[in-house]
Protein backbone atom coordinates (compact mmCIF):
# COMPACT_ATOMS: atom_id res chain seq x y z
CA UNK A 1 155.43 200.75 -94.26
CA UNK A 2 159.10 200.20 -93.45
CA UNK A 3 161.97 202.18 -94.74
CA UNK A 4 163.08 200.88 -98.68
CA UNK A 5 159.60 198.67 -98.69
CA UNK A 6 157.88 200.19 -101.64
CA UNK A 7 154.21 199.31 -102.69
CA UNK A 8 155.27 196.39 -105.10
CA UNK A 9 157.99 194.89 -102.96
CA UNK A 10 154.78 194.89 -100.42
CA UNK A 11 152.41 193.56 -103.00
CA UNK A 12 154.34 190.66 -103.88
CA UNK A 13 155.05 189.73 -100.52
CA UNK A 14 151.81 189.35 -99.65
CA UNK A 15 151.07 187.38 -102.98
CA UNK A 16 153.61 184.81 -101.64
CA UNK A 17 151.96 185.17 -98.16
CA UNK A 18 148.59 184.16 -99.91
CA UNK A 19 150.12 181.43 -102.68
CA UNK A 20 153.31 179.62 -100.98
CA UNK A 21 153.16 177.38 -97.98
CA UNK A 22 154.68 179.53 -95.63
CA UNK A 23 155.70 176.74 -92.72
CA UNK A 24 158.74 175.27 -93.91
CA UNK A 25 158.92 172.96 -91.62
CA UNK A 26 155.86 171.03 -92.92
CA UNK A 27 158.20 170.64 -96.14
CA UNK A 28 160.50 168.55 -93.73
CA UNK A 29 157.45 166.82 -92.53
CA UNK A 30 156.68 166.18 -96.18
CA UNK A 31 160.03 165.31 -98.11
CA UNK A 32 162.31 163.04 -95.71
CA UNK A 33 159.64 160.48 -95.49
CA UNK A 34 158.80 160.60 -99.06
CA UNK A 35 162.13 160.27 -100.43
CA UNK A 36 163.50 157.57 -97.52
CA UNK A 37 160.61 155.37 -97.52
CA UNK A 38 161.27 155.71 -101.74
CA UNK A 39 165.00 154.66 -101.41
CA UNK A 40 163.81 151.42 -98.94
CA UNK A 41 160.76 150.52 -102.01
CA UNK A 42 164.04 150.42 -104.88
CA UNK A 43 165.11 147.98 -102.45
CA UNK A 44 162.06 146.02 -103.58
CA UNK A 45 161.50 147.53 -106.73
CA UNK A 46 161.79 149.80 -109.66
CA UNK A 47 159.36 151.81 -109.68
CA UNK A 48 161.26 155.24 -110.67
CA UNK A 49 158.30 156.28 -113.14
CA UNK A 50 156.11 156.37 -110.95
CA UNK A 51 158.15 157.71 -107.62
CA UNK A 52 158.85 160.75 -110.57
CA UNK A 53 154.84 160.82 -110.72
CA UNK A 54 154.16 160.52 -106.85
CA UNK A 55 156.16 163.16 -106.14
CA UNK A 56 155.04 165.92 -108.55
CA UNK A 57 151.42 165.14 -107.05
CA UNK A 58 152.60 164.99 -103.60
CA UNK A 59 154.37 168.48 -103.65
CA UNK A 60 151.29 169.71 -106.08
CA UNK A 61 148.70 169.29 -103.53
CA UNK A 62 151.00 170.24 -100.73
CA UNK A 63 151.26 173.62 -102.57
CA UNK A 64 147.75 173.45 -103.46
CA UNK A 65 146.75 173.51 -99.83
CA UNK A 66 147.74 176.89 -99.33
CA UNK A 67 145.35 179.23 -101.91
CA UNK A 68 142.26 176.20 -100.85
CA UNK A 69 143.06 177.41 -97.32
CA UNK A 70 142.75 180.86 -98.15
CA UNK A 71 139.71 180.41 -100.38
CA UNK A 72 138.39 178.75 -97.72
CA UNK A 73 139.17 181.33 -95.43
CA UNK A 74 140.55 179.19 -92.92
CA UNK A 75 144.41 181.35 -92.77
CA UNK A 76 144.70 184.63 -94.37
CA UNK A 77 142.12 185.83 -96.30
CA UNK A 78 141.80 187.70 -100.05
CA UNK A 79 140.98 191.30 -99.04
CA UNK A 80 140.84 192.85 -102.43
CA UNK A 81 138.70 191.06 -106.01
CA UNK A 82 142.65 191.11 -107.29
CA UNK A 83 143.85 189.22 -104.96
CA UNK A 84 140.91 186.34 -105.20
CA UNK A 85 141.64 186.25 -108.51
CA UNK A 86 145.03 185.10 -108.01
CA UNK A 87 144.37 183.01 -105.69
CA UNK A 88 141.82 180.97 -107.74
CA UNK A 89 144.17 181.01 -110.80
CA UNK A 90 147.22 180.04 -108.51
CA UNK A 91 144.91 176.93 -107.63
CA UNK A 92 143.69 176.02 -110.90
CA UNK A 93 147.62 175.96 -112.08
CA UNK A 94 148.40 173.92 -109.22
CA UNK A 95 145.87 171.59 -109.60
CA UNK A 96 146.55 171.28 -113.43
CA UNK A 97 150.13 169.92 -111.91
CA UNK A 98 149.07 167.54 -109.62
CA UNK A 99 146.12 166.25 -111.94
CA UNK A 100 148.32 165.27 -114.47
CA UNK A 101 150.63 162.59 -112.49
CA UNK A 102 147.72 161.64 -110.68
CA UNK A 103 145.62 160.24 -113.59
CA UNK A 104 148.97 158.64 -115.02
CA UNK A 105 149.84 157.26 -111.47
CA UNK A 106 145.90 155.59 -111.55
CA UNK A 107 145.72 154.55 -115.63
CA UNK A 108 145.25 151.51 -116.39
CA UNK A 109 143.87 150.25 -112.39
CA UNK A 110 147.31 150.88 -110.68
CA UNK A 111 148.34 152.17 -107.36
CA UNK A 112 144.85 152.01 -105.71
CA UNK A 113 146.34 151.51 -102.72
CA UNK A 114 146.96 155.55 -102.62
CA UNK A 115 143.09 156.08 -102.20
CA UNK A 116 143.75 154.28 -98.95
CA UNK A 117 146.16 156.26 -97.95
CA UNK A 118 144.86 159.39 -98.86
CA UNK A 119 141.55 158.94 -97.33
CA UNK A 120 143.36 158.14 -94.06
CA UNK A 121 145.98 161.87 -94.58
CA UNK A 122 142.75 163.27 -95.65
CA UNK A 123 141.06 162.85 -92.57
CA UNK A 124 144.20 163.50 -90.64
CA UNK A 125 143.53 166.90 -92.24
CA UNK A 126 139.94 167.41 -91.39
CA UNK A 127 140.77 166.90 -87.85
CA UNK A 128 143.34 169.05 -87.96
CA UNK A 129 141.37 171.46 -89.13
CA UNK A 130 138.99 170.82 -86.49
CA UNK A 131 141.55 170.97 -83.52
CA UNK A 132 142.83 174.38 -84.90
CA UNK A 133 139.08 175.43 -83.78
CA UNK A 134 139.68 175.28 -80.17
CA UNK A 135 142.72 177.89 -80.30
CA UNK A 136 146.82 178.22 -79.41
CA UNK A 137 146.45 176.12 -76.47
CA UNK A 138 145.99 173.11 -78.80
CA UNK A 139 147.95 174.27 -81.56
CA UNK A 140 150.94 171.49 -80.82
CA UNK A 141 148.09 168.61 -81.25
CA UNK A 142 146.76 169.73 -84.01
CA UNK A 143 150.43 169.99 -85.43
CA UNK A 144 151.18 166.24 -84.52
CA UNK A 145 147.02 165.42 -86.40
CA UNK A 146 148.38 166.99 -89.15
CA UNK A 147 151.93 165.22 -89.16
CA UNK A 148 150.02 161.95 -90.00
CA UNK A 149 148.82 163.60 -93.22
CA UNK A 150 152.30 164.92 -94.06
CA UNK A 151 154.09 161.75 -93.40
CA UNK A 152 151.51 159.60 -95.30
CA UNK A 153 154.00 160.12 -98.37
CA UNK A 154 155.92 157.55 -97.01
CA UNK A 155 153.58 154.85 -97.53
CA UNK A 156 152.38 156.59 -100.37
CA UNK A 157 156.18 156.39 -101.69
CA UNK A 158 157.17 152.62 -100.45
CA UNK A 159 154.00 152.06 -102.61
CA UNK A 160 154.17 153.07 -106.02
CA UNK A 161 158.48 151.95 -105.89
CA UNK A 162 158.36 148.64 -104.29
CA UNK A 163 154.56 147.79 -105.91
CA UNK A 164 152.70 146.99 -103.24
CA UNK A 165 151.43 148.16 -100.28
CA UNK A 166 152.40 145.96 -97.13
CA UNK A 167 152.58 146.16 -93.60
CA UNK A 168 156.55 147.59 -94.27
CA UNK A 169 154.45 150.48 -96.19
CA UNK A 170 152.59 151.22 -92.82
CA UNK A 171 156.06 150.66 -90.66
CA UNK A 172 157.49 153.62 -92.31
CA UNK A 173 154.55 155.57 -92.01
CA UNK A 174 154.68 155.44 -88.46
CA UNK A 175 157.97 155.76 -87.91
CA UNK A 176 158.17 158.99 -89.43
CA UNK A 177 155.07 160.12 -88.03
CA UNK A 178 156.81 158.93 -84.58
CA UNK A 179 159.70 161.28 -85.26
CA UNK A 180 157.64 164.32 -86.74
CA UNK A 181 155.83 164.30 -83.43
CA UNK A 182 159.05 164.00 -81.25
CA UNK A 183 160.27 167.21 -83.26
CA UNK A 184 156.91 169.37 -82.86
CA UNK A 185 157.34 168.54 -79.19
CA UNK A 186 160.93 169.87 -78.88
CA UNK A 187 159.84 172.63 -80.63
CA UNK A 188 157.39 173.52 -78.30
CA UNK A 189 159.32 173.07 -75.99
CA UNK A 190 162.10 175.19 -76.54
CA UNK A 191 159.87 178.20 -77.92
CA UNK A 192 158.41 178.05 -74.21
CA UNK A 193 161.65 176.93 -72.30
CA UNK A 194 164.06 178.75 -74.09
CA UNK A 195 165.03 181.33 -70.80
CA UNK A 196 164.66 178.53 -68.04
CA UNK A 197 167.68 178.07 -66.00
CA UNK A 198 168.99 174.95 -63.96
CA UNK A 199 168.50 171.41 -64.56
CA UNK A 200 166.03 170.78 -62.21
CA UNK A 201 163.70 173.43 -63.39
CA UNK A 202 164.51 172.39 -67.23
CA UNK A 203 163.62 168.36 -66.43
CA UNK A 204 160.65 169.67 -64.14
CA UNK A 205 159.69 171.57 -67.50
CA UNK A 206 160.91 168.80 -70.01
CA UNK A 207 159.72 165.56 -68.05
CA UNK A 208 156.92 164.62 -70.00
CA UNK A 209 158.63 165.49 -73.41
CA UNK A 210 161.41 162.79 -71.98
CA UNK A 211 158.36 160.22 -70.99
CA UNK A 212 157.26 160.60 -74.42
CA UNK A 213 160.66 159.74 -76.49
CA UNK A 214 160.70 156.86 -74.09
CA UNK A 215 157.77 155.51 -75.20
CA UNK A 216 158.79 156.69 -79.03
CA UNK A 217 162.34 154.12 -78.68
CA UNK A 218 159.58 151.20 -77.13
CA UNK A 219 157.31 151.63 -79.71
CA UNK A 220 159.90 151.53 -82.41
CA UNK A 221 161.93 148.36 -80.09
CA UNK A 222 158.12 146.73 -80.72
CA UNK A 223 157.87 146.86 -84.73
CA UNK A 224 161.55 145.76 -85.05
CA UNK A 225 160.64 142.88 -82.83
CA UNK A 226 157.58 142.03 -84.86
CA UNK A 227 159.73 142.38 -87.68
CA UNK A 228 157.96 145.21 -89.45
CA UNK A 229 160.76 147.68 -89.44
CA UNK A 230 165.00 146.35 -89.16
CA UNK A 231 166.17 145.23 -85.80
CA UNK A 232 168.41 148.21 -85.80
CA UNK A 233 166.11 150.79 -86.68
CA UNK A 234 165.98 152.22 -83.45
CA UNK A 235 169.47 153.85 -84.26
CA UNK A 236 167.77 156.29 -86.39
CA UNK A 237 165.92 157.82 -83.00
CA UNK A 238 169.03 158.00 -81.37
CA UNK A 239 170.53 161.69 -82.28
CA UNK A 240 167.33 163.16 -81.68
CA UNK A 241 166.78 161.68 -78.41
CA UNK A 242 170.21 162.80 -77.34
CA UNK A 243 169.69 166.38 -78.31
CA UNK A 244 166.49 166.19 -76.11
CA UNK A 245 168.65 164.87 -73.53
CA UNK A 246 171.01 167.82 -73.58
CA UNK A 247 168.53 170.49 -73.79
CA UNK A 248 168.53 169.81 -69.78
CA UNK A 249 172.09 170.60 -69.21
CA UNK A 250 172.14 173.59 -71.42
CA UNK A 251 172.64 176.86 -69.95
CA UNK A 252 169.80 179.29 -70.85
CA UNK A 253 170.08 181.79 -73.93
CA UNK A 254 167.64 184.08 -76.34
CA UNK A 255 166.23 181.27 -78.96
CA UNK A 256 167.31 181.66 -82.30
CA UNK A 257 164.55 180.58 -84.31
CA UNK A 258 166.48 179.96 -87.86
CA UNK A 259 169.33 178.14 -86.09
CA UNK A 260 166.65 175.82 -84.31
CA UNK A 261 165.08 175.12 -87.79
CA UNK A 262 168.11 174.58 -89.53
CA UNK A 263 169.66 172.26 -86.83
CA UNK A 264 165.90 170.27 -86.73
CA UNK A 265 166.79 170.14 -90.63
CA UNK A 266 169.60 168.66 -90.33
CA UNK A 267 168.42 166.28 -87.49
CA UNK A 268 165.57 165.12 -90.47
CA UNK A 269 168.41 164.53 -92.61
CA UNK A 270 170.36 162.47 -89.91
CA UNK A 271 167.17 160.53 -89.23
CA UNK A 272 166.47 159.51 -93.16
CA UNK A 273 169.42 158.28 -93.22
CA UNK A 274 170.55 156.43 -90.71
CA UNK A 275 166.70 155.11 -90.89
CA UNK A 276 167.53 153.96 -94.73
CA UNK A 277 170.91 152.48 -93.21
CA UNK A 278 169.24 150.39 -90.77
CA UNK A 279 167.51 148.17 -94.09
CA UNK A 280 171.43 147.43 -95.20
CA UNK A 281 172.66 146.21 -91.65
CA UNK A 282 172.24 142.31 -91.26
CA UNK A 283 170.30 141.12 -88.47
């Protein structure tokens, strides 16, 4: 045990470890899709009601995953009958939260259109889940599997503010899903980079992370041209693609993990809203 950890400060750690969602960067996965795609719906509606009930559910079962994971054995596990027991109480609570906003999100025949997308992030899941199966090597696909899920809550939160569930719903959904991936990639990319020096053996390392934003700005250049997302919503991919760019000319240094997420924080935060911007600028 480390020097000034005593036996509680260890036992409530690990209670965290087996309750909280312990990747924050699913949270960013989770939250700048849900509340942009909910700022572009009040364009089209007012559903604030029940954006307030979507998003207790959404960060309910989010939380929820965590103890079901552990029950299920799939992450850490409940050594001790104590420990169980917290876990199963932690999910009942949980549930209790996310049941509540459900059923009022539902009453009365509404938002059914959230069974569709659920079923879809649900599967996303299950696959994920699958993936994880085959070890490390495939951990960064079953990541970007899993990012569909997580970014679901756009649709899910165009839906139940604008009132209906269109193929702008779906636009969004992709979009994000299109950026989540681009992030898991640079990720990657630096945790396994982070010592290479030159440019030539950074772009030899980095190529196919570039061939892949490229086809991120054409596939976004496509669904503004169909007219399912604003002509100018490419803008939004912009800083991100940049900072991939500049990764190449970079001189080598020792990764530091918190700056990383923080600055892929703040790049979310860029991207929500200069997505959200693109809606105001005239075509």
């Amino acid at each position: 045990m480390p020097a000034g950890l005593g036996i509680n400060d260890v036992h409530l750690s690990r209670t965290r470890a087996l309750v909280f969602p312990s990747e924050r960067f699913d949270w960013n996965i989770l939250l700048v899709p849900l509340v942009t795609a909910a700022c572009v719906g009040f364009l089209r509606g007012n559903g604030l009601l029940q954006f307030i009930q979507f998003l207790t559910a959404a960060l309910a079962l989010f939380w929820m995953s965590t103890p079901l994971k552990v029950l299920l054995g799939s992450t850490m596990r409940a050594h001790t009958a104590e420990e169980r027991k917290i876990v199963w109480q932690a999910t009942f609570i949980i549930f209790l939260f996310a049941a509540l906003p459900l059923y009022l999100l539902f009453r009365n025949g509404r938002n059914y259109g959230l069974l569709s997308i659920g079923s879809i992030a649900g599967t996303a899941f299950a696959t994920q889940a699958c993936v994880k199966l085959f070890g490390r090597k495939m951990r960064m696909h079953a990541q970007m599997i899993g990012a569909i899920g997580l970014t679901s809550t756009a649709a899910g939160a165009y839906y139940v503010t604008a009132g209906r569930l269109d193929s702008l719903a779906f636009a969004l959904w992709a979009a994000n899903w299109f950026f989540a991936c681009d992030q898991i990639c640079y990720i990657q990319l630096r945790l396994r980079n982070s010592k290479v020096a030159g440019r030539r053996n950074r772009f030899s390392r980095g190529w196919a992370f570039s061939v892949l934003e490229i086809l991120m700005l054409v596939a976004v250049a496509c669904l503004s041209l169909a007219s399912y997302l604003p002509a100018f919503a490419v803008i939004a991919f912009v800083p991100t693609v940049a900072r991939g760019v500049a990764w190449v000319f970079q001189k080598p240094e020792t990764l530091d993990v918190q700056w990383l997420g923080l600055t892929e924080l703040l790049h979310s935060i860029t991207f929500g809203v200069l997505l959200l911007t693109s809606f105001y600028i005239p075509r």
